[in-house]
N, C-alpha and C. Protein backbone atom coordinates (compact mmCIF):
# COMPACT_ATOMS: atom_id res chain seq x y z
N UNK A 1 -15.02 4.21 22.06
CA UNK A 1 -14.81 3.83 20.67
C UNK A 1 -13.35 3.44 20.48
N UNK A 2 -13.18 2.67 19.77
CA UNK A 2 -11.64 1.83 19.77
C UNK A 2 -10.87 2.31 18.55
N UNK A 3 -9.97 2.70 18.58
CA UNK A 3 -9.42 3.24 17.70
C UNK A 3 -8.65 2.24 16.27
N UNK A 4 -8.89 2.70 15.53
CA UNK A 4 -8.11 1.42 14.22
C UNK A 4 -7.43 1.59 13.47
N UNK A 5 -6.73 3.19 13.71
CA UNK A 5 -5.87 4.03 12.36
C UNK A 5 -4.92 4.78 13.41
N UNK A 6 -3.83 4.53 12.68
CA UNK A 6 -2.72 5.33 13.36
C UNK A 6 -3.59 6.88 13.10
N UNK A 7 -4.01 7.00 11.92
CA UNK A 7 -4.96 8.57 11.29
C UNK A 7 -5.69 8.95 12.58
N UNK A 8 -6.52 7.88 12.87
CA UNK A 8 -7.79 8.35 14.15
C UNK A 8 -6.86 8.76 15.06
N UNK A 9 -5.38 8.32 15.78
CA UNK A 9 -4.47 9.11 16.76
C UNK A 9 -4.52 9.81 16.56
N UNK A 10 -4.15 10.27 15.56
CA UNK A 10 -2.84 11.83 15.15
C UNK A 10 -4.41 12.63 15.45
N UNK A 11 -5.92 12.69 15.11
CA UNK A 11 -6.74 13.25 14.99
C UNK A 11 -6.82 13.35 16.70
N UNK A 12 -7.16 12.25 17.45
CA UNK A 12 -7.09 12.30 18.66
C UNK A 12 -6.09 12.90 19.84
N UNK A 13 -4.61 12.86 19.17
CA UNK A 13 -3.69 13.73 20.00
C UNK A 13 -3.94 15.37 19.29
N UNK A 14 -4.37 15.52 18.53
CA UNK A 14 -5.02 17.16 18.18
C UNK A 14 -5.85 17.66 19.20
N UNK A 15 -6.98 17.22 19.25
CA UNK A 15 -7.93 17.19 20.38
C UNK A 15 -7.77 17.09 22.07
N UNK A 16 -6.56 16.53 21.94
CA UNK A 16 -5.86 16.29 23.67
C UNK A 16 -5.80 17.68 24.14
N UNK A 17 -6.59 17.88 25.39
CA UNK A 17 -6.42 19.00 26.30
C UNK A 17 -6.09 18.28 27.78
N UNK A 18 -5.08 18.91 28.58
CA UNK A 18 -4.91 18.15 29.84
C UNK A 18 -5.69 19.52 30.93
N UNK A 19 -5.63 18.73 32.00
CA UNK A 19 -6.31 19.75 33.33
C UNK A 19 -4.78 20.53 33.85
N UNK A 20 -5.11 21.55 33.94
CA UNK A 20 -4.48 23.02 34.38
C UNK A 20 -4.67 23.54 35.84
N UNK A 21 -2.93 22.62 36.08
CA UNK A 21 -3.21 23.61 38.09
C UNK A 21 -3.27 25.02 38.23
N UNK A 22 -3.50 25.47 39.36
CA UNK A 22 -3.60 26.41 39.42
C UNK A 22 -2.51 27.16 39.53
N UNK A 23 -1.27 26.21 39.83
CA UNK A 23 0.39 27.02 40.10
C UNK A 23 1.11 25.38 39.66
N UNK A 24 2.09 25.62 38.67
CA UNK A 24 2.63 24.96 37.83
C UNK A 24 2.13 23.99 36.15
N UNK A 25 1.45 24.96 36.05
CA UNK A 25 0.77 24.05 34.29
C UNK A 25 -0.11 23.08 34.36
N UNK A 26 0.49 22.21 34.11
CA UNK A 26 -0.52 20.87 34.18
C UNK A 26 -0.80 19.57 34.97
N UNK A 27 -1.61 19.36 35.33
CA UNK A 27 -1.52 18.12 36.10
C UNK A 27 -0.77 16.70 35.88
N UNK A 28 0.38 16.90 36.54
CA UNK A 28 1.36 15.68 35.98
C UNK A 28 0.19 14.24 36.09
N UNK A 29 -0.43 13.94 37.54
CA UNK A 29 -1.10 12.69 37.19
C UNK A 29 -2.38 12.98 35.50
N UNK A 30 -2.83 13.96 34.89
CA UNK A 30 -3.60 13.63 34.46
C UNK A 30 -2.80 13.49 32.78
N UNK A 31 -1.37 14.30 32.69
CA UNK A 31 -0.70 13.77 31.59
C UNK A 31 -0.60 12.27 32.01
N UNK A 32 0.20 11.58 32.71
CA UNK A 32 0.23 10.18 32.58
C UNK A 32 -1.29 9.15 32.36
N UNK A 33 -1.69 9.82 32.66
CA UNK A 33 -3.24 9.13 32.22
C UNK A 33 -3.11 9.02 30.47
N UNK A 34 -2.68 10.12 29.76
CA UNK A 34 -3.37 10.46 28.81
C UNK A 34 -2.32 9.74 27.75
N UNK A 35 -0.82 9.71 28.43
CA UNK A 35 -0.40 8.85 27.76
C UNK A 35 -0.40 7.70 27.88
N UNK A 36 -0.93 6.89 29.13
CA UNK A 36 -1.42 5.46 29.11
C UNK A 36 -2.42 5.22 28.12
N UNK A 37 -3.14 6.24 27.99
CA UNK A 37 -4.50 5.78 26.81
C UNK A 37 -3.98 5.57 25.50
N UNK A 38 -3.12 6.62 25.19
CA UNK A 38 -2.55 6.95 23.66
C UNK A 38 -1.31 5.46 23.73
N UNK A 39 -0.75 4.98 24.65
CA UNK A 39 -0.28 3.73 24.12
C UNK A 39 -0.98 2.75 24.17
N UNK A 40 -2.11 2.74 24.56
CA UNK A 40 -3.12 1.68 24.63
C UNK A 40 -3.71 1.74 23.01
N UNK A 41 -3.98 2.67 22.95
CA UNK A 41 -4.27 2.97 21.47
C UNK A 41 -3.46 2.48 20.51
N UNK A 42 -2.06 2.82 20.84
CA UNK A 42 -1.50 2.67 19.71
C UNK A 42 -0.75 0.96 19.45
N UNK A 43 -1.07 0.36 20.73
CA UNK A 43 -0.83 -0.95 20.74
C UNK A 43 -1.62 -1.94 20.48
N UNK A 44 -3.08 -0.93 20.22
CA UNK A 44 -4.55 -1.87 19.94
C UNK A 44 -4.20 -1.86 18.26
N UNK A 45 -3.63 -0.70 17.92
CA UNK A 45 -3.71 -0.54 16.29
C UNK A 45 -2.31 -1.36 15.88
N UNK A 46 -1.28 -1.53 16.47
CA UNK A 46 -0.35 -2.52 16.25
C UNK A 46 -1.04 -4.03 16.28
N UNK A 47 -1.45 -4.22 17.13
CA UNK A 47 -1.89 -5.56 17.94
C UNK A 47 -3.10 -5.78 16.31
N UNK A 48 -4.26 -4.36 15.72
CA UNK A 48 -4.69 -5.23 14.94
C UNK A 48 -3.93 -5.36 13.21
N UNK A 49 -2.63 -4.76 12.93
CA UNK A 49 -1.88 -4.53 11.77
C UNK A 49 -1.60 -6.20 11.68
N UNK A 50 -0.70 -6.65 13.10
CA UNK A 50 0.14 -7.63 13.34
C UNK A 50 -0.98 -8.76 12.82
N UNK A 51 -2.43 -8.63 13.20
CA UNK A 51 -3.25 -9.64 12.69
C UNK A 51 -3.64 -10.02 11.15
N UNK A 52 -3.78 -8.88 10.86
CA UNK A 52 -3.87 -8.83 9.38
C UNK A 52 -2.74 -9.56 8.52
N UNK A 53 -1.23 -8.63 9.16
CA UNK A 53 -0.64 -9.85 8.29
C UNK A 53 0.25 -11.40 8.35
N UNK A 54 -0.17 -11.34 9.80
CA UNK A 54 -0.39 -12.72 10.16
C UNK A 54 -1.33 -13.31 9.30
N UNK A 55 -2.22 -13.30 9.16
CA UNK A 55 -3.45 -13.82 8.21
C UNK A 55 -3.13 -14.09 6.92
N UNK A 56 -2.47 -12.54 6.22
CA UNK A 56 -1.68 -12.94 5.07
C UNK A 56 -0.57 -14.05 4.71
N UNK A 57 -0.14 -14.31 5.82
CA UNK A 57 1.12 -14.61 5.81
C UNK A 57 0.42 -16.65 6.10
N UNK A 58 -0.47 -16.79 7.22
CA UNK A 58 -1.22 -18.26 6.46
C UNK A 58 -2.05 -18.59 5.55
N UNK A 59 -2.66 -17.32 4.72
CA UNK A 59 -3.05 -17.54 4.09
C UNK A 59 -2.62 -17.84 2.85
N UNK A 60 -1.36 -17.60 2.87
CA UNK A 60 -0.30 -17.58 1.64
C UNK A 60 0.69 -19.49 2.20
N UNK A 61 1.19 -19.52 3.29
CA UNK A 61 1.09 -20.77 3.25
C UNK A 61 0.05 -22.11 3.09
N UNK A 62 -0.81 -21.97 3.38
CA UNK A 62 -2.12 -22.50 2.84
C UNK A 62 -2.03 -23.04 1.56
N UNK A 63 -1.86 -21.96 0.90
CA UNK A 63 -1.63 -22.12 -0.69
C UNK A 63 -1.08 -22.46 -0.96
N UNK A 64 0.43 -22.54 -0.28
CA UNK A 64 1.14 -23.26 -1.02
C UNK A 64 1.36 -24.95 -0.66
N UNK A 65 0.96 -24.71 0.60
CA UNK A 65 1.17 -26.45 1.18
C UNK A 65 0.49 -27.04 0.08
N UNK A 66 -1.20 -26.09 -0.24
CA UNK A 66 -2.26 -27.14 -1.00
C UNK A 66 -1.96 -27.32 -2.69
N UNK A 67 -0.86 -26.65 -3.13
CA UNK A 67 0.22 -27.19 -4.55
C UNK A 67 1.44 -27.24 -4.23
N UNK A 68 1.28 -28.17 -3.12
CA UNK A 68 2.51 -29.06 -2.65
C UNK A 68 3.94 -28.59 -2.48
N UNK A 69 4.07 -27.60 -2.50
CA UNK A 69 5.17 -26.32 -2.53
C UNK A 69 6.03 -26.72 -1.50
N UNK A 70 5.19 -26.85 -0.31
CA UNK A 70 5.69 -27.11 1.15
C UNK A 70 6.46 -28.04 1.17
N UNK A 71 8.08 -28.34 1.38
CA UNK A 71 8.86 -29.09 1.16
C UNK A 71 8.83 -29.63 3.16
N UNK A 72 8.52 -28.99 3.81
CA UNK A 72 9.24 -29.33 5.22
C UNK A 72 8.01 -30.14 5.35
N UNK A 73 6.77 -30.45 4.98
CA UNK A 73 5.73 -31.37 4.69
C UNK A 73 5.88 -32.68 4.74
N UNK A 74 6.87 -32.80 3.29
CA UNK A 74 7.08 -34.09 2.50
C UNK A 74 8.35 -34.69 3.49
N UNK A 75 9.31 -34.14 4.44
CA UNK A 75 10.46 -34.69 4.67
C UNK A 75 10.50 -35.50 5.70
């Protein structure tokens, strides 16, 4: 399931349990796993913010080209 809220992280790093050696804590390869996922995550939820207001942002030129606003158009 793909994550879409910085919210669904913070819920998801709650839930983070790593694997436990038997002599020194935790399994260093299985932390780096877990933070490869959590920036994958958090670059999927950047990656879809950045779209949104990209969108805003032609959708608002749009508008204005189409009441002629747009001066770099006409020159």
């Amino acid at each position: 399931m793909a994550v879409t809220s910085l919210e669904e992280i913070a819920l998801k790093i709650k839930k983070v349990r790593f694997k436990k050696k038997l002599f020194g804590g935790i399994s260093e390869a299985d932390l780096w796993k877990k933070f490869e996922l959590l920036q994958a995550d958090y670059q999927g939820v950047l990656d879809q913010k950045d779209a949104y207001w990209q969108a805003l942002v032609d959708e608002r030129d749009r508008k204005i080209a189409e009441l002629g606003g747009d001066k770099s158009e006409k020159a």
